[in-house]
PDB file of N, CA and C in Angstrom:
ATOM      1  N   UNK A   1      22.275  -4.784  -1.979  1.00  0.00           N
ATOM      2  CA  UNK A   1      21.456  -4.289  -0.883  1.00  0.00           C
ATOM      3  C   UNK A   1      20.011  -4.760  -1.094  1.00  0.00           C
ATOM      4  N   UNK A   2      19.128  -4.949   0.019  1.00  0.00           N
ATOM      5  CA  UNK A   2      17.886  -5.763  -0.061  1.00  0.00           C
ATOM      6  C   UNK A   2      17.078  -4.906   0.294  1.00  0.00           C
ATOM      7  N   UNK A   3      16.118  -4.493  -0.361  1.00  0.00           N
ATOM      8  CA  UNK A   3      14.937  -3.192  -0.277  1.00  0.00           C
ATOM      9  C   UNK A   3      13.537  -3.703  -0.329  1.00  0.00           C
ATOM     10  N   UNK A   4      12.946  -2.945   0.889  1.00  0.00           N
ATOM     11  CA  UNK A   4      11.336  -3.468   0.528  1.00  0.00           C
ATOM     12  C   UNK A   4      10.862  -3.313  -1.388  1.00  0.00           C
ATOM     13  N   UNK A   5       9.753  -4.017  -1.181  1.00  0.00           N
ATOM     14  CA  UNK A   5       9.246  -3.559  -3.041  1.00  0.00           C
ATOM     15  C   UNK A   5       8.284  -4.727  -2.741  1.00  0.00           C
ATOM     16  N   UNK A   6       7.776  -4.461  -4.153  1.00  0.00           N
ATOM     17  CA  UNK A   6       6.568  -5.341  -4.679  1.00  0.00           C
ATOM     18  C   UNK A   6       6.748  -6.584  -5.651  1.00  0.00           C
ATOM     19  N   UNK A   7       6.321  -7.686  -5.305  1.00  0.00           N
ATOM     20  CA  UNK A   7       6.859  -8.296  -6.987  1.00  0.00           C
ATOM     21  C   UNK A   7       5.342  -8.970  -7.376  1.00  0.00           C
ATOM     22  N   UNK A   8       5.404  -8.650  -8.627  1.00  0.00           N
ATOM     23  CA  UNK A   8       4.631  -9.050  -9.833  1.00  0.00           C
ATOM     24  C   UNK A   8       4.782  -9.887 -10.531  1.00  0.00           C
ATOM     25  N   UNK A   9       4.026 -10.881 -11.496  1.00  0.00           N
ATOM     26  CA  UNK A   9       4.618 -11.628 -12.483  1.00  0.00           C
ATOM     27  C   UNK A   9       4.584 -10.684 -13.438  1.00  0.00           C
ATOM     28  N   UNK A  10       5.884 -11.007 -14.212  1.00  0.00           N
ATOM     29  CA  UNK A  10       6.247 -10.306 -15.250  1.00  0.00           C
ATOM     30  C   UNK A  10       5.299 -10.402 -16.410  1.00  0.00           C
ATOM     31  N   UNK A  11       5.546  -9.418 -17.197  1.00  0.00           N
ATOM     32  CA  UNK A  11       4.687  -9.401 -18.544  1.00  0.00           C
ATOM     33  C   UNK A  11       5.339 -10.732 -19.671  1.00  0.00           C
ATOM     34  N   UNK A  12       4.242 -10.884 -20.299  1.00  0.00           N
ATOM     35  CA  UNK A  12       4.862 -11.862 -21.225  1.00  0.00           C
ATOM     36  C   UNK A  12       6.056 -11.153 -22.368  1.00  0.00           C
ATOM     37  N   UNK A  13       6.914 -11.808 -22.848  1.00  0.00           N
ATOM     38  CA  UNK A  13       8.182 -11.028 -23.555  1.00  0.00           C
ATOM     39  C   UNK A  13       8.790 -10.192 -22.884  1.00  0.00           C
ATOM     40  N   UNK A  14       8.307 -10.364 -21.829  1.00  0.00           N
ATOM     41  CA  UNK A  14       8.877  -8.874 -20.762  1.00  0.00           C
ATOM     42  C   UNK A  14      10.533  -8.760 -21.135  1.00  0.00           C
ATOM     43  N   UNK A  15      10.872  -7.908 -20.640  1.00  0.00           N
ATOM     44  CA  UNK A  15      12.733  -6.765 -21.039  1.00  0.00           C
ATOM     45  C   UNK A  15      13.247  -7.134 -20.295  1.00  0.00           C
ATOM     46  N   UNK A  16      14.246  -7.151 -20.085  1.00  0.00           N
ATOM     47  CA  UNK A  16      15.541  -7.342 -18.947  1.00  0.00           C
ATOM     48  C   UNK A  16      14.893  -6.326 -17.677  1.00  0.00           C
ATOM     49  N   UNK A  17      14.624  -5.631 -18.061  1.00  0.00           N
ATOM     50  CA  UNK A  17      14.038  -4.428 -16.488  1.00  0.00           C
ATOM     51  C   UNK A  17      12.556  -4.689 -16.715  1.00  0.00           C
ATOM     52  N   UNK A  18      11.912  -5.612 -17.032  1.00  0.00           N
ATOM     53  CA  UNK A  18      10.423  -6.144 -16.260  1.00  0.00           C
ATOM     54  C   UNK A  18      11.233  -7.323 -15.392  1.00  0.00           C
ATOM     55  N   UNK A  19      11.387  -7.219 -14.337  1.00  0.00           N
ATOM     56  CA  UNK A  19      11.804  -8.520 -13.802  1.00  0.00           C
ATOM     57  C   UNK A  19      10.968  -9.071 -12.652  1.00  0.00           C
ATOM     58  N   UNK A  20       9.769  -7.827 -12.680  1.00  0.00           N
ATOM     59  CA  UNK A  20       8.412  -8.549 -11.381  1.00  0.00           C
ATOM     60  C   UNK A  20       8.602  -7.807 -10.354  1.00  0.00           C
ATOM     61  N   UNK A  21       9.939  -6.826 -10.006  1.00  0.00           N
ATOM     62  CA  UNK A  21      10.498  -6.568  -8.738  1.00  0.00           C
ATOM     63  C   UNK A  21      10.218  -4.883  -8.669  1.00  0.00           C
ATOM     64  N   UNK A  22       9.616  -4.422  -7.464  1.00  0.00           N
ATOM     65  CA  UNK A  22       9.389  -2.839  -7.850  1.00  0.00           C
ATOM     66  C   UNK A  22       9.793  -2.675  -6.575  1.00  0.00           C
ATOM     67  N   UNK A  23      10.965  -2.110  -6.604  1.00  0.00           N
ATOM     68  CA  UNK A  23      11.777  -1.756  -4.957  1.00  0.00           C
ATOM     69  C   UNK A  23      11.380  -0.301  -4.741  1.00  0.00           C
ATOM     70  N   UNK A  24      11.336  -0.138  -4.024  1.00  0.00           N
ATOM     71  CA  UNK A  24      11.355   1.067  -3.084  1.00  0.00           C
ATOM     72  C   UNK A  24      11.924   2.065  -3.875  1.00  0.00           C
ATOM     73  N   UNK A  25      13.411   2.181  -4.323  1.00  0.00           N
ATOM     74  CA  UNK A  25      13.877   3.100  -5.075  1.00  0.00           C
ATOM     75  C   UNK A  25      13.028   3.462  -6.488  1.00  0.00           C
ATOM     76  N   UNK A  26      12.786   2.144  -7.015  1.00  0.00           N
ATOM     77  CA  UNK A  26      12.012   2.293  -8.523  1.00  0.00           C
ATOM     78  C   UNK A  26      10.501   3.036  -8.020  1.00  0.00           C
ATOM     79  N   UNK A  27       9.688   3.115  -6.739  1.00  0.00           N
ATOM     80  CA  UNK A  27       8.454   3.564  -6.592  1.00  0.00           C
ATOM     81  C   UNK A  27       8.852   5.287  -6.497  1.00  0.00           C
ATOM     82  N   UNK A  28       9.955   5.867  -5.850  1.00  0.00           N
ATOM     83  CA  UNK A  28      10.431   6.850  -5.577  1.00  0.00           C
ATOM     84  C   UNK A  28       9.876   7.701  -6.770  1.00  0.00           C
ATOM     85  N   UNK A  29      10.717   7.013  -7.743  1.00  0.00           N
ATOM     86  CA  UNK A  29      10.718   7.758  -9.696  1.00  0.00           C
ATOM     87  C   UNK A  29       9.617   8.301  -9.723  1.00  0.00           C
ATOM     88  N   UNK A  30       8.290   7.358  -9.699  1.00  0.00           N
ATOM     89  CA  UNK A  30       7.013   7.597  -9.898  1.00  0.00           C
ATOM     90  C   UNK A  30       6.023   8.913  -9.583  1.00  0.00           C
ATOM     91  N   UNK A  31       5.536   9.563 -10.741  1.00  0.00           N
ATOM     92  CA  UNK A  31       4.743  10.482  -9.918  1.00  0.00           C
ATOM     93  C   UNK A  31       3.261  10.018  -9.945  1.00  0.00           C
ATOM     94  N   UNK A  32       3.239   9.928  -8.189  1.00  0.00           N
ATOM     95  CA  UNK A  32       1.697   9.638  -8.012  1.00  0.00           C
ATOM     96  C   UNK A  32       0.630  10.132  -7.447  1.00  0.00           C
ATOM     97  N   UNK A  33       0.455  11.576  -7.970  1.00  0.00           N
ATOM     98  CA  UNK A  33      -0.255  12.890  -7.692  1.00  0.00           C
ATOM     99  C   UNK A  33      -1.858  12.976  -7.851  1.00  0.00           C
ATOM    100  N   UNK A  34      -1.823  11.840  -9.109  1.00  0.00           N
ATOM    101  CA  UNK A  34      -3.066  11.734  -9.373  1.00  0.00           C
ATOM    102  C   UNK A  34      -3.896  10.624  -9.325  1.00  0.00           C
ATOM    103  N   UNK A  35      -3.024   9.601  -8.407  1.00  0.00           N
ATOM    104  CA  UNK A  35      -3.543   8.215  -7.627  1.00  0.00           C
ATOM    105  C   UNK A  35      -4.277   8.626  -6.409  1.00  0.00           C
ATOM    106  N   UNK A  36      -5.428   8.386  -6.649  1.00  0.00           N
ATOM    107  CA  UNK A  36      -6.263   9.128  -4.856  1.00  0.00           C
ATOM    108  C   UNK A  36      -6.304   8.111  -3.747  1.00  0.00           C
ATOM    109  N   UNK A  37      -5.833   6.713  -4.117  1.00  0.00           N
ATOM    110  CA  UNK A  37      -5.787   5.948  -3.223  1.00  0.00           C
ATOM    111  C   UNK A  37      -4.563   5.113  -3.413  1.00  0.00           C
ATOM    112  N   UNK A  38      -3.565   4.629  -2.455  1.00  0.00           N
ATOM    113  CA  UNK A  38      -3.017   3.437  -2.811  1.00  0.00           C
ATOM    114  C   UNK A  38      -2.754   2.941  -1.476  1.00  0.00           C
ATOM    115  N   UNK A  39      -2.930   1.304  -1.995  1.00  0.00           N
ATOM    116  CA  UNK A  39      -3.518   0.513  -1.076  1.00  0.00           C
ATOM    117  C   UNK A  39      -2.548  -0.611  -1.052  1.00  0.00           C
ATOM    118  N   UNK A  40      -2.296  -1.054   0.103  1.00  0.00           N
ATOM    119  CA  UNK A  40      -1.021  -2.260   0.253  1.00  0.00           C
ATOM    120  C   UNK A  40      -1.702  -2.979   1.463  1.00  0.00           C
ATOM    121  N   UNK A  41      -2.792  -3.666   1.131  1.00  0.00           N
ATOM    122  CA  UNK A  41      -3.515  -4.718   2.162  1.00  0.00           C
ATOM    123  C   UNK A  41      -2.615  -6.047   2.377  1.00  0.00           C
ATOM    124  N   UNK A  42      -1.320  -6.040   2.384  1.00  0.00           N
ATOM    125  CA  UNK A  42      -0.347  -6.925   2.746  1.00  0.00           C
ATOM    126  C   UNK A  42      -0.309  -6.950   4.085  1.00  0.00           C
ATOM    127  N   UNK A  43      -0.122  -8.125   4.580  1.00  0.00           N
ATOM    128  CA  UNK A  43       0.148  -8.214   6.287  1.00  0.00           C
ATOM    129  C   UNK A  43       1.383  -7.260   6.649  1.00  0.00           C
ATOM    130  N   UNK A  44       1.231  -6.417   7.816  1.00  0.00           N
ATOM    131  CA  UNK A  44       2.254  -5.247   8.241  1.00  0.00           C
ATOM    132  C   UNK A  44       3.512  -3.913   7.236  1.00  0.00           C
ATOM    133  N   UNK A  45       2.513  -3.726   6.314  1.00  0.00           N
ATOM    134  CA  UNK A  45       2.797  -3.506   4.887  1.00  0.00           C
ATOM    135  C   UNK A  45       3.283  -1.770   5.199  1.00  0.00           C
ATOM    136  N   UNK A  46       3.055  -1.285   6.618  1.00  0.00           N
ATOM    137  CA  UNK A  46       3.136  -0.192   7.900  1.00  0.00           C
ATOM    138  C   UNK A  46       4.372  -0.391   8.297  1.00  0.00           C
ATOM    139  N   UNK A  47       4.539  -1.382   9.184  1.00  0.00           N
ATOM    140  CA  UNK A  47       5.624  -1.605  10.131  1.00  0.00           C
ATOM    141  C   UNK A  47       7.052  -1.775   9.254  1.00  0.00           C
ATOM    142  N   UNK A  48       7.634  -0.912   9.990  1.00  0.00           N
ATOM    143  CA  UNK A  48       9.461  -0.979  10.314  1.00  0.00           C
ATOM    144  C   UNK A  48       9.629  -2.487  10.241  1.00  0.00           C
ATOM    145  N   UNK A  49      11.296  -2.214  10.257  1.00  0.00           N
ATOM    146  CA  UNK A  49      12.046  -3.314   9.899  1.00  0.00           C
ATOM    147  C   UNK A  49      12.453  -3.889  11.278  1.00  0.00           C
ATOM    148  N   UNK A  50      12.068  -2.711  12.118  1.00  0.00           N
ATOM    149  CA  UNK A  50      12.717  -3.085  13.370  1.00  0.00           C
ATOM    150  C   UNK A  50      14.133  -2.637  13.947  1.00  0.00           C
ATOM    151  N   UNK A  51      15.058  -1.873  12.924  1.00  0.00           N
ATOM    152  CA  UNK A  51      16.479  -0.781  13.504  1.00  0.00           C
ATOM    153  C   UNK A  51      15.865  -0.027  14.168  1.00  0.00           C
ATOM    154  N   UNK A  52      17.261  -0.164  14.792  1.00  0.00           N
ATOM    155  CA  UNK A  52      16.710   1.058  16.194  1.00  0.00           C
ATOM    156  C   UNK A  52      17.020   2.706  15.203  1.00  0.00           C
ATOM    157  N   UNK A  53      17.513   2.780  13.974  1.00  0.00           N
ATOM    158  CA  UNK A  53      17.867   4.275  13.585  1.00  0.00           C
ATOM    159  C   UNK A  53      16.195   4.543  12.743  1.00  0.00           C
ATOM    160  N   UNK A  54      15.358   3.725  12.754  1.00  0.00           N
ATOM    161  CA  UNK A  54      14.038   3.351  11.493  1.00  0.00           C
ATOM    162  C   UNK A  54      13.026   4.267  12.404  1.00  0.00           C
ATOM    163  N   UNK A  55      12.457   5.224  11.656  1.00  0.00           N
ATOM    164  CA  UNK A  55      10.801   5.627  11.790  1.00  0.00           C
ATOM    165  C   UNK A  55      10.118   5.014  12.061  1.00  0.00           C
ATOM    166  N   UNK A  56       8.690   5.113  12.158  1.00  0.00           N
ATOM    167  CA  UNK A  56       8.191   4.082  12.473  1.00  0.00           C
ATOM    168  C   UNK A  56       6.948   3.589  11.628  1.00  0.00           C
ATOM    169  N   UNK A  57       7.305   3.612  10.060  1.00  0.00           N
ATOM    170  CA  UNK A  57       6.811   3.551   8.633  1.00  0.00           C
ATOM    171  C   UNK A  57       7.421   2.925   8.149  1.00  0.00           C
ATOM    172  N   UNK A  58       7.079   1.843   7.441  1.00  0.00           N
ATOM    173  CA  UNK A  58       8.382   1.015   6.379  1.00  0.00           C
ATOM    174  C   UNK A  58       8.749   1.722   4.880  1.00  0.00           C
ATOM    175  N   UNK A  59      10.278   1.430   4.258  1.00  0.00           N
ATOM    176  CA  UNK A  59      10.354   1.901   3.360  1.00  0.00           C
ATOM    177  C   UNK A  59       9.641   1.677   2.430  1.00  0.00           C
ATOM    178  N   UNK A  60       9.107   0.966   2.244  1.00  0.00           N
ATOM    179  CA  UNK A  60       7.925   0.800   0.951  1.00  0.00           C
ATOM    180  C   UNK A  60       6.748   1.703   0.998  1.00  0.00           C
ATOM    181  N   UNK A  61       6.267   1.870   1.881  1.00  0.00           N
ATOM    182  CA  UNK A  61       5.357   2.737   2.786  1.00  0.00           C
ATOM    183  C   UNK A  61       5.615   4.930   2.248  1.00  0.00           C
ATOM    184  N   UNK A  62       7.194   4.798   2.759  1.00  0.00           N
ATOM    185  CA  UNK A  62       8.185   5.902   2.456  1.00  0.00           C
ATOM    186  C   UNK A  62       8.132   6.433   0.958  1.00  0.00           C
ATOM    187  N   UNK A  63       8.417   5.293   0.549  1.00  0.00           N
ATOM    188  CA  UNK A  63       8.670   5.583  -0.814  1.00  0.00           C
ATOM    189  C   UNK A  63       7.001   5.905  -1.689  1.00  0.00           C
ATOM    190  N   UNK A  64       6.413   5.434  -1.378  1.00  0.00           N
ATOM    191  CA  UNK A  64       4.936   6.041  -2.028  1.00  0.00           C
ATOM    192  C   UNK A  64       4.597   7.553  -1.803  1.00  0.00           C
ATOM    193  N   UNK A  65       5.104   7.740   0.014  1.00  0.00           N
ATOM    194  CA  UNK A  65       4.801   9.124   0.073  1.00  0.00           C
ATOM    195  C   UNK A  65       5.795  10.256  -0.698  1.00  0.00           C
ATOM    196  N   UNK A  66       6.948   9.448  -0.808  1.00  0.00           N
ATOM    197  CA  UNK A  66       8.089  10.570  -2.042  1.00  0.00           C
ATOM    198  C   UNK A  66       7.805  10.684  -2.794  1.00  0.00           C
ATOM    199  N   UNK A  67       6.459   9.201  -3.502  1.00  0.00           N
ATOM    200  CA  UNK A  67       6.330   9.376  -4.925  1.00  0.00           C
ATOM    201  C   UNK A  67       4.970  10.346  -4.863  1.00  0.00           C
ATOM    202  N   UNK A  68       5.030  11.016  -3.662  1.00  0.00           N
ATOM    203  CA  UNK A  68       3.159  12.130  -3.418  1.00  0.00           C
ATOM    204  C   UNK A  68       1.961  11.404  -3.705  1.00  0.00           C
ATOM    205  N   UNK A  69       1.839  10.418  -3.599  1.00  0.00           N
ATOM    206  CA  UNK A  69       0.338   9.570  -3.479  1.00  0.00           C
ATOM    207  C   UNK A  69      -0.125  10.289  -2.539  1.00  0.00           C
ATOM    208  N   UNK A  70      -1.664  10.840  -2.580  1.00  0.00           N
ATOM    209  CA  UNK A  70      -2.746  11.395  -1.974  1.00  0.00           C
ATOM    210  C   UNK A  70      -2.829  10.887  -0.545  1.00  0.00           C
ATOM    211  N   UNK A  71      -3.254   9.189  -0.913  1.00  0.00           N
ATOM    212  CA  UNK A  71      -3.820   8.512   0.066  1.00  0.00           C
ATOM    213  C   UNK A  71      -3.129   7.120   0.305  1.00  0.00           C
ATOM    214  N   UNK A  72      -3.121   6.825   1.425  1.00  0.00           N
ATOM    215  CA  UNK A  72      -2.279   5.328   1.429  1.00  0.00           C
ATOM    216  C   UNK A  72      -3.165   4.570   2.802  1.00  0.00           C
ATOM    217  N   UNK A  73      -3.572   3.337   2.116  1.00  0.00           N
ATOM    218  CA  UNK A  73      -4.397   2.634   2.769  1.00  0.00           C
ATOM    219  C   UNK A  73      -3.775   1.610   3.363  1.00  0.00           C
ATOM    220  N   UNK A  74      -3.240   0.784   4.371  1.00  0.00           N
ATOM    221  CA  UNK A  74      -2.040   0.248   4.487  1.00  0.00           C
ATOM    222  C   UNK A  74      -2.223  -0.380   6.052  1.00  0.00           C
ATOM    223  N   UNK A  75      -1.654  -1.670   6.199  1.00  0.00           N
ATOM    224  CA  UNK A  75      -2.102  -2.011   7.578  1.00  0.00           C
ATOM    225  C   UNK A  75      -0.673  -2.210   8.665  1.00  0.00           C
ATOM    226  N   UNK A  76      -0.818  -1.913   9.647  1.00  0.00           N
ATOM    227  CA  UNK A  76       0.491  -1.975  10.775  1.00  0.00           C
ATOM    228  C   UNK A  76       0.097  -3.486  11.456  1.00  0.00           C
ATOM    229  N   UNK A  77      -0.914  -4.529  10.709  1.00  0.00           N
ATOM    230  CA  UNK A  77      -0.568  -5.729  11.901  1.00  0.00           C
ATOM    231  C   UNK A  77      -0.779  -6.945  11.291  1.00  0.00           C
ATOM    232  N   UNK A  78      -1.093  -7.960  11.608  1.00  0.00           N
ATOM    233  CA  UNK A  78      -1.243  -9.154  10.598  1.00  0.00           C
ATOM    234  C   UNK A  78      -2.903  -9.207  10.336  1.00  0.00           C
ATOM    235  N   UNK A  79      -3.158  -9.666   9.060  1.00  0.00           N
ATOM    236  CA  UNK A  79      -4.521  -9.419   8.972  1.00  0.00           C
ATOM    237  C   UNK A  79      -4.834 -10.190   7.580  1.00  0.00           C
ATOM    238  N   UNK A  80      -5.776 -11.173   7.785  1.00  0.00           N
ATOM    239  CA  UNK A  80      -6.049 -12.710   6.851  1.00  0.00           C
ATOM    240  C   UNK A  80      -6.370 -11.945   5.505  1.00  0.00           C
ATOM    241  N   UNK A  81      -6.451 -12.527   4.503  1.00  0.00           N
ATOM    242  CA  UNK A  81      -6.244 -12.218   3.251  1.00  0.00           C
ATOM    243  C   UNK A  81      -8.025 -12.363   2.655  1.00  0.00           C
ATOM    244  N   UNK A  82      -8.605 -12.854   3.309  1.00  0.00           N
ATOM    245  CA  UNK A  82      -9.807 -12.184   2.608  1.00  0.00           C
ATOM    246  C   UNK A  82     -10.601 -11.211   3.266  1.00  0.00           C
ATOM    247  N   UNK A  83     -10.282 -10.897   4.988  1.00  0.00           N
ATOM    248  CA  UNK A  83     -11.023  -9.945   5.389  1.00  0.00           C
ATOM    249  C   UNK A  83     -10.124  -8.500   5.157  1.00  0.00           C
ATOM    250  N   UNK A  84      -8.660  -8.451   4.750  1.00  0.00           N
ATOM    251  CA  UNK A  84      -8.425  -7.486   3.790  1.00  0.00           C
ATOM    252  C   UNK A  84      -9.157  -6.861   2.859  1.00  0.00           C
ATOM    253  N   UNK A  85      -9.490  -7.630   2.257  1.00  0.00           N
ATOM    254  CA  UNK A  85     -10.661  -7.734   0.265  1.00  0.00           C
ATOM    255  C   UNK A  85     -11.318  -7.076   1.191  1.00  0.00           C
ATOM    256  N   UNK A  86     -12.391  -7.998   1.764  1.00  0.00           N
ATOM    257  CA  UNK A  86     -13.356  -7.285   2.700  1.00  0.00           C
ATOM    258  C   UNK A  86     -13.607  -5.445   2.682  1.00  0.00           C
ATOM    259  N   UNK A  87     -12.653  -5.391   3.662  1.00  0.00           N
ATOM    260  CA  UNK A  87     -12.211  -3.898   4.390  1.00  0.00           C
ATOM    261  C   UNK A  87     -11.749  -3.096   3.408  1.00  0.00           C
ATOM    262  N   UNK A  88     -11.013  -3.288   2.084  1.00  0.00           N
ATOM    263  CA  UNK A  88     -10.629  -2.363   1.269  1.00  0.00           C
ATOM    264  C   UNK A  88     -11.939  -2.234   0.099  1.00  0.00           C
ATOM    265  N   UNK A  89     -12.836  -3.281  -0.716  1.00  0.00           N
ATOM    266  CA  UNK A  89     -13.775  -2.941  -1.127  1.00  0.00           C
ATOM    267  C   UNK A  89     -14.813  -2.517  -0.866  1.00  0.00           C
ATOM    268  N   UNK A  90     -15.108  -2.583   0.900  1.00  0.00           N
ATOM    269  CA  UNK A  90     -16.030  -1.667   1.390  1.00  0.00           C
ATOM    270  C   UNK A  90     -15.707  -0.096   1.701  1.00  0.00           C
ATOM    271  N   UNK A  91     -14.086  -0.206   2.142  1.00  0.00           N
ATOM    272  CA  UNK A  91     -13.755   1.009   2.145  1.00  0.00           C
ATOM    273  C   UNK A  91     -13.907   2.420   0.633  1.00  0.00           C
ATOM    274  N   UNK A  92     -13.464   1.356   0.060  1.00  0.00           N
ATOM    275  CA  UNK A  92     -13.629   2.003  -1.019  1.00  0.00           C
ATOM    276  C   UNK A  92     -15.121   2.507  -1.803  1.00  0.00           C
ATOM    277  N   UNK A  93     -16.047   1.690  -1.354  1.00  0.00           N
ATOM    278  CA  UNK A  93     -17.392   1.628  -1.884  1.00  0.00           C
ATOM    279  C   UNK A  93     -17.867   2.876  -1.031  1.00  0.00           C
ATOM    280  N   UNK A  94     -17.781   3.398   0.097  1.00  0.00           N
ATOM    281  CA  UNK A  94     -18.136   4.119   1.212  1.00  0.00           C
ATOM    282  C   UNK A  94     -17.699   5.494   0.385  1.00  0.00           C
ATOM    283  N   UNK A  95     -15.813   5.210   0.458  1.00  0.00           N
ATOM    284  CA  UNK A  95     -15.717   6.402  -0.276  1.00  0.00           C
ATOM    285  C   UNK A  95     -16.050   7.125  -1.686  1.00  0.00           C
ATOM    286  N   UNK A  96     -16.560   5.934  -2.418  1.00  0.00           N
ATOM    287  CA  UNK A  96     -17.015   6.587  -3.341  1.00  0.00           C
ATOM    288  C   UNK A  96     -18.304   7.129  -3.552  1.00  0.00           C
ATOM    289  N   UNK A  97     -18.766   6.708  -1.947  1.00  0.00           N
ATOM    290  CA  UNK A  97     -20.357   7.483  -1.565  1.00  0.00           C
ATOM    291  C   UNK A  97     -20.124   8.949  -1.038  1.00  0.00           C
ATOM    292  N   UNK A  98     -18.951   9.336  -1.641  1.00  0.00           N
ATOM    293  CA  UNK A  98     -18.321  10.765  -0.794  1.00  0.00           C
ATOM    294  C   UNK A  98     -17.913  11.019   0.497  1.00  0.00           C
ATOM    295  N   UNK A  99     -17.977   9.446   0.925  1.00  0.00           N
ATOM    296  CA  UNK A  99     -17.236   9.929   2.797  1.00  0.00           C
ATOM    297  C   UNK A  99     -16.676   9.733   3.051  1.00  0.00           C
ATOM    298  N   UNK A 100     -15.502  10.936   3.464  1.00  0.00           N
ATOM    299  CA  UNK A 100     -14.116  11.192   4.030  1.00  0.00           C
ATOM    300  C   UNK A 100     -13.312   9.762   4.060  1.00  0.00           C
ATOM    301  N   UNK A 101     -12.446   9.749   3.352  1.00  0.00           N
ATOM    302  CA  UNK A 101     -11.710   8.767   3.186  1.00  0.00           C
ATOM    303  C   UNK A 101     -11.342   7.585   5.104  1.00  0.00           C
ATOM    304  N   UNK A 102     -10.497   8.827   5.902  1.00  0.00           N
ATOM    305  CA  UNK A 102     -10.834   7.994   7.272  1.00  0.00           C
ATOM    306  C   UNK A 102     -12.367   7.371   7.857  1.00  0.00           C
ATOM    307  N   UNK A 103     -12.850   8.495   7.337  1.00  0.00           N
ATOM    308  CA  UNK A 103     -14.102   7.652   8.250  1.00  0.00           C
ATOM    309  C   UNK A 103     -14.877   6.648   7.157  1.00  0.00           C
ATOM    310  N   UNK A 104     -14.636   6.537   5.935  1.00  0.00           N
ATOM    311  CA  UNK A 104     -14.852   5.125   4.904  1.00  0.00           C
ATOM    312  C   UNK A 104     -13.976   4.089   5.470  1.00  0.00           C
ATOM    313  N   UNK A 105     -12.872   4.162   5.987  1.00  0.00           N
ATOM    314  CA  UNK A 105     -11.966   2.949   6.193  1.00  0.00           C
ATOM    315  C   UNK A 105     -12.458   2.729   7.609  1.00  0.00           C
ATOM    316  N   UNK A 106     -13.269   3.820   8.491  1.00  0.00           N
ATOM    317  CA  UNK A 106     -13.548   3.343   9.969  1.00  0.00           C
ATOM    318  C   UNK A 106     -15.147   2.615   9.715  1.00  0.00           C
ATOM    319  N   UNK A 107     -16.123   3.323   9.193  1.00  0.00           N
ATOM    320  CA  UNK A 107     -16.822   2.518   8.712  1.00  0.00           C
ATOM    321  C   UNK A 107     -16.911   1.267   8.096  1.00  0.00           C
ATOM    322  N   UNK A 108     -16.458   0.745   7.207  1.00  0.00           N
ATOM    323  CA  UNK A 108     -15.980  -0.867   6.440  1.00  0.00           C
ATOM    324  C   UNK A 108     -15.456  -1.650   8.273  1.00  0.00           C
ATOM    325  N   UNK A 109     -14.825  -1.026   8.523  1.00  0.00           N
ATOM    326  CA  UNK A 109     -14.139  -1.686  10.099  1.00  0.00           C
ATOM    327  C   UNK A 109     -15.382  -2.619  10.671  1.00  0.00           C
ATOM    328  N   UNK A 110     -16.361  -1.418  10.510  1.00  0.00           N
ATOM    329  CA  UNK A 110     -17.169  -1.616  12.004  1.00  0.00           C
ATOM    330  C   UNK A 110     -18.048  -2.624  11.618  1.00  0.00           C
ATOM    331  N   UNK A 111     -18.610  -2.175  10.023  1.00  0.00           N
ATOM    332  CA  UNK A 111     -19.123  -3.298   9.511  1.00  0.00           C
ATOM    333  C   UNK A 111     -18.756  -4.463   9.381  1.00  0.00           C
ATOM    334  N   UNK A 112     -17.606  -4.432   8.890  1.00  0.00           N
ATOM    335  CA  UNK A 112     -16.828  -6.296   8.656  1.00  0.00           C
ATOM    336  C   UNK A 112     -16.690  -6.847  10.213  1.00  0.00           C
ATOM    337  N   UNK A 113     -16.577  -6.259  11.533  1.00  0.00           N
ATOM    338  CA  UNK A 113     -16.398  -6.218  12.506  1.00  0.00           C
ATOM    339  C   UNK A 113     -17.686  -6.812  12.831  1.00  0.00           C
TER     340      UNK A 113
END
């Protein structure tokens, strides 16, 4: 079966289970209670697969919120790879000026905008 996930290059000497691949099920395990942000600035890293039985969140998406991450920063459309950087290090810079996490990610917007 073929599951959203993440892949990484593996660690050097890495184990039979470092294999780069972090599916959906393996993010589930994770407790991420005390991650205040997580961020997947991947193009449509939001959007469904497209079944008509699917939410309208992708499983990778799913699986962070099972694993209780706080915050999930995450985009529903296609979006170039450095005005990502952009939008998430300003977002982040905002919020660490203490403001409300939405309105740090609407702010960085308006600016990179």
């Amino acid at each position: 079966m073929v599951e959203p996930g993440l892949v990484f290059t593996p660690p050097p000497g890495a184990l039979p289970g470092d294999d780069g691949y972090l599916a959906a099920s393996e993010i589930v395990g994770i407790n991420l209670t005390s991650a205040e942000w997580m961020i997947l600035s991947a193009c449509n890293t939001a959007s469904p697969s497209g079944k008509l039985s699917e939410i309208g969140l992708s499983g990778l998406l799913q699986a962070f919120l099972y694993a209780s991450a706080q915050s999930l920063l995450v985009t529903h459309l296609s979006v170039f790879d450095d005005i990502a950087t952009m939008l998430t290090v300003k977002a982040l810079e905002f919020s660490k000026a203490d403001m409300p996490r939405a309105e740090a990610q609407q702010t960085a917007m308006r600016e990179v905008r």
